[in-house]
PDB file of N, CA and C in Angstrom:
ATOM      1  N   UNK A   1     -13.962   6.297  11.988  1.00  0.00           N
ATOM      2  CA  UNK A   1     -14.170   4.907  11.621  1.00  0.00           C
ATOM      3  C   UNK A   1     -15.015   4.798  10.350  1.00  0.00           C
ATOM      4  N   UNK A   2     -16.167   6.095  10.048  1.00  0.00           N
ATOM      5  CA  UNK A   2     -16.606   5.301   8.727  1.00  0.00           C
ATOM      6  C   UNK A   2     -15.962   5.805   7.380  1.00  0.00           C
ATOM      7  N   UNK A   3     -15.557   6.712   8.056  1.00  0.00           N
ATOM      8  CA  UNK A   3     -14.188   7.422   6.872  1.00  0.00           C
ATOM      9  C   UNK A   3     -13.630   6.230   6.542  1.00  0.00           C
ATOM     10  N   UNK A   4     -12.906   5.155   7.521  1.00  0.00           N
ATOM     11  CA  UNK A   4     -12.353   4.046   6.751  1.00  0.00           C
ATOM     12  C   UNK A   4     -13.014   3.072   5.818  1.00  0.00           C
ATOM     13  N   UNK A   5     -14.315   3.380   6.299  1.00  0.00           N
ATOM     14  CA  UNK A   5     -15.284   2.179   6.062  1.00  0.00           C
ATOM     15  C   UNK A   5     -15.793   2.457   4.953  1.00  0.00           C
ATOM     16  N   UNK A   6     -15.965   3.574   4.300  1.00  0.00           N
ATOM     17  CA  UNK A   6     -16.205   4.112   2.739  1.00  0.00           C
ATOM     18  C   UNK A   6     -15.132   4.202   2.146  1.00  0.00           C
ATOM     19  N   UNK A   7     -13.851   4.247   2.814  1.00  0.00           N
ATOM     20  CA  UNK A   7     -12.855   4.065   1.900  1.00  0.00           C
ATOM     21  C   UNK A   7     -12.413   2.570   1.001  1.00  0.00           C
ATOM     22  N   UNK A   8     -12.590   1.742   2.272  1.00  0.00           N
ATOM     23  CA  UNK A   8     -12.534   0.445   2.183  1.00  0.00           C
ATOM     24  C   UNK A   8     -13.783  -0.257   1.278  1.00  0.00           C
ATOM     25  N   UNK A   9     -14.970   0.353   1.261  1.00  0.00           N
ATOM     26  CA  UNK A   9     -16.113  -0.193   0.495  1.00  0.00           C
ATOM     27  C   UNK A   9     -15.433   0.605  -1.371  1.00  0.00           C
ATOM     28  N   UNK A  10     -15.020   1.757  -1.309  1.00  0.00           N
ATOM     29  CA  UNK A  10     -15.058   2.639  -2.381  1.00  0.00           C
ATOM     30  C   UNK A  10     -13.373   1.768  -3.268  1.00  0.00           C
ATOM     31  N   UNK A  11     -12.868   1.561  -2.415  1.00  0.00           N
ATOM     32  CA  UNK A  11     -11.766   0.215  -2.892  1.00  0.00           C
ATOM     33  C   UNK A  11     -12.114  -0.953  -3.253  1.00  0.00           C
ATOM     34  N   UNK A  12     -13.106  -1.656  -2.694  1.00  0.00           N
ATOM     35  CA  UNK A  12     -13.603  -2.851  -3.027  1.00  0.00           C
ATOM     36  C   UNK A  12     -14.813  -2.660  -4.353  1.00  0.00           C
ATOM     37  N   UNK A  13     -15.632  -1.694  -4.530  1.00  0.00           N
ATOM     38  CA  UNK A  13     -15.888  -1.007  -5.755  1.00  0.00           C
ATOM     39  C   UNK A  13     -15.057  -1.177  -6.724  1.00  0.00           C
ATOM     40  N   UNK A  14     -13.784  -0.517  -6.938  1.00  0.00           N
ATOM     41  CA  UNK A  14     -12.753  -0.504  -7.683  1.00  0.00           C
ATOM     42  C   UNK A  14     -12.175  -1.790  -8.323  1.00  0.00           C
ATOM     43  N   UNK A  15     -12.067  -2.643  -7.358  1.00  0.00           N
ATOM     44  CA  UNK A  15     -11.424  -4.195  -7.686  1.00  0.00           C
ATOM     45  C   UNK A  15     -12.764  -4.400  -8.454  1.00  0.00           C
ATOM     46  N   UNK A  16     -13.843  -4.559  -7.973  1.00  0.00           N
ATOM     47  CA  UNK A  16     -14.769  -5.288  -8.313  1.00  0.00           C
ATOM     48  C   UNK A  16     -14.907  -5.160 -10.016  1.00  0.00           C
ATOM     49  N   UNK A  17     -15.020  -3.315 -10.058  1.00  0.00           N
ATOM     50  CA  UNK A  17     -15.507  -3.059 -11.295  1.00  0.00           C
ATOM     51  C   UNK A  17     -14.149  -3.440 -12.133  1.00  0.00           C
ATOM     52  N   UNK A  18     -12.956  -3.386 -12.181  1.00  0.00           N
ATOM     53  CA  UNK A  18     -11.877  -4.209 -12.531  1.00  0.00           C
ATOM     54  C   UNK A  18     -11.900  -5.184 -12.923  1.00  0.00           C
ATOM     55  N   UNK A  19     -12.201  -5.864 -12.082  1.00  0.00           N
ATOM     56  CA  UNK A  19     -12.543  -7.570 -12.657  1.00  0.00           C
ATOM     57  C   UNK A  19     -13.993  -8.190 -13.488  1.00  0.00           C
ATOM     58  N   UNK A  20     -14.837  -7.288 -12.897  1.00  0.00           N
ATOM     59  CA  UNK A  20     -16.021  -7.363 -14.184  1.00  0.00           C
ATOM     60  C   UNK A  20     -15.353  -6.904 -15.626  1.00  0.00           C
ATOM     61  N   UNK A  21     -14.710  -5.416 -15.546  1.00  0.00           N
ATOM     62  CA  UNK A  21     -14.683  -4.900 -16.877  1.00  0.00           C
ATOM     63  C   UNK A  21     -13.095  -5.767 -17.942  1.00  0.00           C
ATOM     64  N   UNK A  22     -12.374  -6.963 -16.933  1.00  0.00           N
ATOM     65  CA  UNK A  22     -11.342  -7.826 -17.668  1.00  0.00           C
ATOM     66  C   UNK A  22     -11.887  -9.069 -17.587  1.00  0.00           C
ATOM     67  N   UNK A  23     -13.203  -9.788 -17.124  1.00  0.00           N
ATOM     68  CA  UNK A  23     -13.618 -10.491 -17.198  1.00  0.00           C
ATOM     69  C   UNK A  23     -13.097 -11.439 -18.453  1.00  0.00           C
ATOM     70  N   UNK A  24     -13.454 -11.461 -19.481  1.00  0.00           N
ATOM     71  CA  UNK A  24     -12.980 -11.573 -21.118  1.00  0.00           C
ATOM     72  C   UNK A  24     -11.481 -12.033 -21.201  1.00  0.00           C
ATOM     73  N   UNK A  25     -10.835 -11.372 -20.523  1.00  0.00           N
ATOM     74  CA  UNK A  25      -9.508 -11.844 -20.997  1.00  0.00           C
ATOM     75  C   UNK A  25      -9.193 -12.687 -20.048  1.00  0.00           C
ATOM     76  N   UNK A  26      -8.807 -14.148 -19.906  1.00  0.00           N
ATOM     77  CA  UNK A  26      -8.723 -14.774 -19.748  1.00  0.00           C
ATOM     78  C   UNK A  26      -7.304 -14.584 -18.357  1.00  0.00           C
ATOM     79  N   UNK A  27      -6.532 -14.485 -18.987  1.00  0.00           N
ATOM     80  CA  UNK A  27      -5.433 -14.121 -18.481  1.00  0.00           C
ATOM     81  C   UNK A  27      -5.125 -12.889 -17.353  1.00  0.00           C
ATOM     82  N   UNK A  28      -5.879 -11.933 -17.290  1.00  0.00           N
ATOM     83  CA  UNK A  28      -6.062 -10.947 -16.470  1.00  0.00           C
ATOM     84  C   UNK A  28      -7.341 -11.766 -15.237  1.00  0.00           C
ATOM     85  N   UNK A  29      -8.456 -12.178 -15.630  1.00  0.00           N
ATOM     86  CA  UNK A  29      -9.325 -13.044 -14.803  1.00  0.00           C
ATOM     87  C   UNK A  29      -8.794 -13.737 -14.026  1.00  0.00           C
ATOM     88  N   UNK A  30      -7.423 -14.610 -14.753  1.00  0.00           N
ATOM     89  CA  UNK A  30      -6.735 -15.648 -13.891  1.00  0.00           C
ATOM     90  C   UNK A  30      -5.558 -15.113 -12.738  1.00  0.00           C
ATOM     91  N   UNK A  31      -4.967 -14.072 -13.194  1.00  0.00           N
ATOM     92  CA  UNK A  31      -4.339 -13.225 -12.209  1.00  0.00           C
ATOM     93  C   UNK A  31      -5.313 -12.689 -10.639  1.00  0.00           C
ATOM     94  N   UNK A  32      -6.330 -12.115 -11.050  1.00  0.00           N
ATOM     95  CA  UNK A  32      -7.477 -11.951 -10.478  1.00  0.00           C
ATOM     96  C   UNK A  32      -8.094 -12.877  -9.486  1.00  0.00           C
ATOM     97  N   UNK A  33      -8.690 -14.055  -9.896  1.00  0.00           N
ATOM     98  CA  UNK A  33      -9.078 -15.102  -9.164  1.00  0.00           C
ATOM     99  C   UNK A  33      -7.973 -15.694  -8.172  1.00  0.00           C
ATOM    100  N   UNK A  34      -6.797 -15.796  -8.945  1.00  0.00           N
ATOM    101  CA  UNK A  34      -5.701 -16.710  -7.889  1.00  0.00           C
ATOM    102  C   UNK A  34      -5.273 -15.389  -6.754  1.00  0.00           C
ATOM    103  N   UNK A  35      -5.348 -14.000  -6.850  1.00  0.00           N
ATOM    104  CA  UNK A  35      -5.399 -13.015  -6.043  1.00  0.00           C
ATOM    105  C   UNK A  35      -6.531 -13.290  -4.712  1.00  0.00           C
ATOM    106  N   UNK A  36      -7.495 -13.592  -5.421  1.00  0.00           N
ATOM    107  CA  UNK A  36      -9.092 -13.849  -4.453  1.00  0.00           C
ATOM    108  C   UNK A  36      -8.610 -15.114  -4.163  1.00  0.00           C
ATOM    109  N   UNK A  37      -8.227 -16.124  -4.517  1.00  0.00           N
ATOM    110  CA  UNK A  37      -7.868 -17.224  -4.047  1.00  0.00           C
ATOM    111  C   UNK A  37      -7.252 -17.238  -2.121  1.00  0.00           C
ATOM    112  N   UNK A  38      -6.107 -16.650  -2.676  1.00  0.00           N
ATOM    113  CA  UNK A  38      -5.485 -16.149  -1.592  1.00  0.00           C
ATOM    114  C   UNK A  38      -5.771 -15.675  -0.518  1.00  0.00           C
ATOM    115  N   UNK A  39      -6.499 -14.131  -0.945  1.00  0.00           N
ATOM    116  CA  UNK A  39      -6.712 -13.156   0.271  1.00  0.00           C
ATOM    117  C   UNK A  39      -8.005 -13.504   0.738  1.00  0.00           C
ATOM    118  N   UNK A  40      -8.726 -13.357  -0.747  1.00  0.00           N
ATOM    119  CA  UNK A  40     -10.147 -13.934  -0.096  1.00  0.00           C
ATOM    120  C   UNK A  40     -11.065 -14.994   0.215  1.00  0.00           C
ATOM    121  N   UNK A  41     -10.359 -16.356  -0.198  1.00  0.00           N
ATOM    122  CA  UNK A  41     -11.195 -17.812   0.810  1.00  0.00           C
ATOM    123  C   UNK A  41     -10.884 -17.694   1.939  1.00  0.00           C
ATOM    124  N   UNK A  42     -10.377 -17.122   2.637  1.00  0.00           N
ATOM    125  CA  UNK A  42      -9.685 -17.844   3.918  1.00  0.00           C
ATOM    126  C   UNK A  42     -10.927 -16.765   4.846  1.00  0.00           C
ATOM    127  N   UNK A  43     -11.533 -15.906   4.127  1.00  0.00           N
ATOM    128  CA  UNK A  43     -12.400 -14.715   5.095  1.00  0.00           C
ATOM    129  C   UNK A  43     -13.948 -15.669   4.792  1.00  0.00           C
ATOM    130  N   UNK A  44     -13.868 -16.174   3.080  1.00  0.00           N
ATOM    131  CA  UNK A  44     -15.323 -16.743   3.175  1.00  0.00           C
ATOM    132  C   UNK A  44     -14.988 -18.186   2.276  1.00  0.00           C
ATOM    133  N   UNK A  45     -14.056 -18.902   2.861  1.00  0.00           N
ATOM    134  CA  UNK A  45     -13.800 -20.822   2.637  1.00  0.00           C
ATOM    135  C   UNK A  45     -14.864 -21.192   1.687  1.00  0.00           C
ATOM    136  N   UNK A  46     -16.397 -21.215   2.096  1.00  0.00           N
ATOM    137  CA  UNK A  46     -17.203 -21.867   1.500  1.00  0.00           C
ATOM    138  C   UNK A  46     -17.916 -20.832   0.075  1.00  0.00           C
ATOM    139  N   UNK A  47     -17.161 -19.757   0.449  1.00  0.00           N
ATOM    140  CA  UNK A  47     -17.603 -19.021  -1.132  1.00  0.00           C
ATOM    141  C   UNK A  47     -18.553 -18.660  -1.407  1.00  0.00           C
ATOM    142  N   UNK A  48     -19.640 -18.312  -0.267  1.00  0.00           N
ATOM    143  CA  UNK A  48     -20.937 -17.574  -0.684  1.00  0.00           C
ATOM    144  C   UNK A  48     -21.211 -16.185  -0.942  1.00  0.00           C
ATOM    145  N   UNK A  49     -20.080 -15.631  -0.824  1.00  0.00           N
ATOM    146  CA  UNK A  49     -20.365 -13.892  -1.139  1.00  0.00           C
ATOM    147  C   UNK A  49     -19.775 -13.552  -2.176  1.00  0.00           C
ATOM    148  N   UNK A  50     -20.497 -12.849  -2.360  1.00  0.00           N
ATOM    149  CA  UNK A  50     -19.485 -11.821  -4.142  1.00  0.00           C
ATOM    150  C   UNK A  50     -18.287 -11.041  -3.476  1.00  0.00           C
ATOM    151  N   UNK A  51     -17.684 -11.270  -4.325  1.00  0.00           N
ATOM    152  CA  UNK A  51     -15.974 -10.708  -3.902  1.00  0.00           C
ATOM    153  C   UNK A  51     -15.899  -9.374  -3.227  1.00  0.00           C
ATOM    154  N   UNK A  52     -16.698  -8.131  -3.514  1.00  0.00           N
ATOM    155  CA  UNK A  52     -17.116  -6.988  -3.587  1.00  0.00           C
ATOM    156  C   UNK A  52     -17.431  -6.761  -1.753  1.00  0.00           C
ATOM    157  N   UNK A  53     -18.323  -7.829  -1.257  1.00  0.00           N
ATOM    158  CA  UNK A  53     -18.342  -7.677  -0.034  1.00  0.00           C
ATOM    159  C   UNK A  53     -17.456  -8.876   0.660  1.00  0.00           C
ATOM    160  N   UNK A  54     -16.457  -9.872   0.492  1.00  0.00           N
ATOM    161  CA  UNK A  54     -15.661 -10.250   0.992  1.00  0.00           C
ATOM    162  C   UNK A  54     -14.294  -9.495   0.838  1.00  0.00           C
ATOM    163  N   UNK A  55     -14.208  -8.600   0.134  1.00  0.00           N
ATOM    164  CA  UNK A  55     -13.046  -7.600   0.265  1.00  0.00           C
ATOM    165  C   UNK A  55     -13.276  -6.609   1.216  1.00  0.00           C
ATOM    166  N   UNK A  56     -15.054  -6.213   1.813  1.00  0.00           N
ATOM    167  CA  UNK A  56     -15.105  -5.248   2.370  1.00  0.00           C
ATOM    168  C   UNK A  56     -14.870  -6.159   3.875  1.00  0.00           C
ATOM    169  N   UNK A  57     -14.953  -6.995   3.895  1.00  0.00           N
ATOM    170  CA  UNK A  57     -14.511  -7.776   5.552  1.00  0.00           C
ATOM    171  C   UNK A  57     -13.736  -8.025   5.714  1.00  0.00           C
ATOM    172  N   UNK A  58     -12.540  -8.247   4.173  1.00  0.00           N
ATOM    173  CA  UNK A  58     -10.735  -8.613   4.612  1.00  0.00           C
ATOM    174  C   UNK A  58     -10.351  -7.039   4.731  1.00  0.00           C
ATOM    175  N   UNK A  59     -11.124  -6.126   4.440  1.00  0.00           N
ATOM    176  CA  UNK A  59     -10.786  -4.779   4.854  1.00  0.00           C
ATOM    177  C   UNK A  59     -11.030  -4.492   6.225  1.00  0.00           C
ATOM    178  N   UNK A  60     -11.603  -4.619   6.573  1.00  0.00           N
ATOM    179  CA  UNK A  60     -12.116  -4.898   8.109  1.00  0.00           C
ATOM    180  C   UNK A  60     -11.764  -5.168   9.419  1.00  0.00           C
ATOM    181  N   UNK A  61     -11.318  -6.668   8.855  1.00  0.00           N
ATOM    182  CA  UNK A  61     -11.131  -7.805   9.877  1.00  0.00           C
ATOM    183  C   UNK A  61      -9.650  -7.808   9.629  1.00  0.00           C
ATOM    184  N   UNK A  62      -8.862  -7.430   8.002  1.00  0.00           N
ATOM    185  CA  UNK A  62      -6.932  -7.979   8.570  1.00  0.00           C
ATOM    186  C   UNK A  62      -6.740  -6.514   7.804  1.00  0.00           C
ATOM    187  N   UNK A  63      -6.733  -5.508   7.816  1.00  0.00           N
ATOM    188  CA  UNK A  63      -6.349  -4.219   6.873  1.00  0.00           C
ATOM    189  C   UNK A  63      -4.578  -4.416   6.773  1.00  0.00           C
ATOM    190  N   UNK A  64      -4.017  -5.300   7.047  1.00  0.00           N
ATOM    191  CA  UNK A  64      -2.507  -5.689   6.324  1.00  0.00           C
ATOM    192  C   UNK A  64      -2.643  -6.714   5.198  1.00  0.00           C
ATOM    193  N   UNK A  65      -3.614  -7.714   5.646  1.00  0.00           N
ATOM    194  CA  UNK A  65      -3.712  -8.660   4.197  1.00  0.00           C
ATOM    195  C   UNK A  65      -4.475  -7.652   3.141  1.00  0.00           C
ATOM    196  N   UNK A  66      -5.508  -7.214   3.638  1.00  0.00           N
ATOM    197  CA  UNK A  66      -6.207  -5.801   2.464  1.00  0.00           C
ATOM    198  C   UNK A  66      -5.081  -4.978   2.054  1.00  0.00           C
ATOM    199  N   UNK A  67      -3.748  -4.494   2.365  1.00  0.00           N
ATOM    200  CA  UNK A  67      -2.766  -4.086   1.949  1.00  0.00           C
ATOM    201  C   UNK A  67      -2.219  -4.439   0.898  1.00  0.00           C
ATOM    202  N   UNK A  68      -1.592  -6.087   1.613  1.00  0.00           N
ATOM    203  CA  UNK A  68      -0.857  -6.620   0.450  1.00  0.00           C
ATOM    204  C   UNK A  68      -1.899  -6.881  -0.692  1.00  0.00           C
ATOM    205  N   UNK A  69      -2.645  -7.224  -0.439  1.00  0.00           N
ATOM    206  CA  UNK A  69      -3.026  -7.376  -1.912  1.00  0.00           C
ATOM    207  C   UNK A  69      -3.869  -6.323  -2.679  1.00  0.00           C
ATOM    208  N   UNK A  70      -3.941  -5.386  -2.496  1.00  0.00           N
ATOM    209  CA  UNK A  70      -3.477  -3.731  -2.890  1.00  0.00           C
ATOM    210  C   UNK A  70      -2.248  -4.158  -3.295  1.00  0.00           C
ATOM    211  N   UNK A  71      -1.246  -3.978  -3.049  1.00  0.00           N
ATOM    212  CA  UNK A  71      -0.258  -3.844  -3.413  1.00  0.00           C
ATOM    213  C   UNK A  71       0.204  -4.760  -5.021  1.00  0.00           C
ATOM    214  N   UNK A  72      -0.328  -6.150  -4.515  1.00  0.00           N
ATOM    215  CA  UNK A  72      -0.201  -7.090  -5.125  1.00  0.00           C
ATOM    216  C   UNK A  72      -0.903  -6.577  -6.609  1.00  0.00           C
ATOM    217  N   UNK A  73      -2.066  -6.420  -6.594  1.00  0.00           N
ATOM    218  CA  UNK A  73      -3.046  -5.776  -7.905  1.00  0.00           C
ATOM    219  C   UNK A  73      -2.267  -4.611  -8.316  1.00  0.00           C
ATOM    220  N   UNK A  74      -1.985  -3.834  -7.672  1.00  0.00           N
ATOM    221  CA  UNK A  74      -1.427  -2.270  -8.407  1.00  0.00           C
ATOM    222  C   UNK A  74       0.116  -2.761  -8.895  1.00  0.00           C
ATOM    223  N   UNK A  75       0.712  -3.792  -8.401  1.00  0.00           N
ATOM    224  CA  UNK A  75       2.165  -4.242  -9.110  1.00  0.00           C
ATOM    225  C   UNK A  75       2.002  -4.965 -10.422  1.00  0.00           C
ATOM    226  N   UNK A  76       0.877  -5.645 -10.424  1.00  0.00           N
ATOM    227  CA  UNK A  76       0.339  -6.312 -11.767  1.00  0.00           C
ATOM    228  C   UNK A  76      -0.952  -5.553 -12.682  1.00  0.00           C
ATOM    229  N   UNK A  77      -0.575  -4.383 -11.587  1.00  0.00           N
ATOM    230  CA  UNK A  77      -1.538  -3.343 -13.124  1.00  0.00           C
ATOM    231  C   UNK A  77      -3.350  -4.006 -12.953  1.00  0.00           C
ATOM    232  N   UNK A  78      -3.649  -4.704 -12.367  1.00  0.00           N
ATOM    233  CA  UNK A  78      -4.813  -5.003 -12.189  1.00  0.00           C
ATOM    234  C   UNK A  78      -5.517  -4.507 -11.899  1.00  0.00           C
ATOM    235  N   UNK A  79      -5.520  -2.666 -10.994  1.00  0.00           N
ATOM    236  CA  UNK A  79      -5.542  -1.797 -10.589  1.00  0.00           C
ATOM    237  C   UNK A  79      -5.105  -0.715 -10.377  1.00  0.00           C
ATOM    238  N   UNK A  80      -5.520   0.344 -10.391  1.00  0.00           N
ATOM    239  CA  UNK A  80      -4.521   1.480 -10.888  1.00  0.00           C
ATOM    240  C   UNK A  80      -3.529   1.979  -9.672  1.00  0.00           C
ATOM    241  N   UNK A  81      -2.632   2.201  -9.733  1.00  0.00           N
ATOM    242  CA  UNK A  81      -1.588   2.384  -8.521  1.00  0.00           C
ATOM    243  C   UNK A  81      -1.960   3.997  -7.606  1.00  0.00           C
ATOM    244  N   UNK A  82      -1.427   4.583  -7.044  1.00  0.00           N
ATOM    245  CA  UNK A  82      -1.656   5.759  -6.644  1.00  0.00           C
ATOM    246  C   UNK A  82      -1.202   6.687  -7.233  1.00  0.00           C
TER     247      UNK A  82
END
């Protein structure tokens, strides 16, 4: 179990530093956000956590929605694929 649980934190690392380091471009940010839109209000609605640890609880709590959108980021290059 924490094998998953560093995997899942060491993934949410990844997005994170992703979206800090395209911050700037406008267009990659907006791909980004409407991604978090999606997967991640519905874990924290009122929006008080940094993305970084609301990815580590949609990892958690639905590891198929943490999938798709894996999937979703590595199809739009937002992240590096495997």
């Amino acid at each position: 179990m924490l094998e998953e649980h560093e995997k899942i934190a060491m993934i949410a690392q990844n997005i994170h530093n992703a979206y800090e380091d395209n911050y700037s471009d406008k267009k990659i940010r907006s791909q980004f956000e409407a991604l978090f839109d999606r997967f991640l209000a519905p874990v924290d609605p009122e929006a008080t956590m940094e993305p970084y640890d609301v990815i580590i609880v949609l990892g958690r709590q639905n590891p198929k929605e943490f999938e798709q959108m894996l999937k979703e980021m590595k199809e739009r290059s937002l992240i590096p694929g495997d």
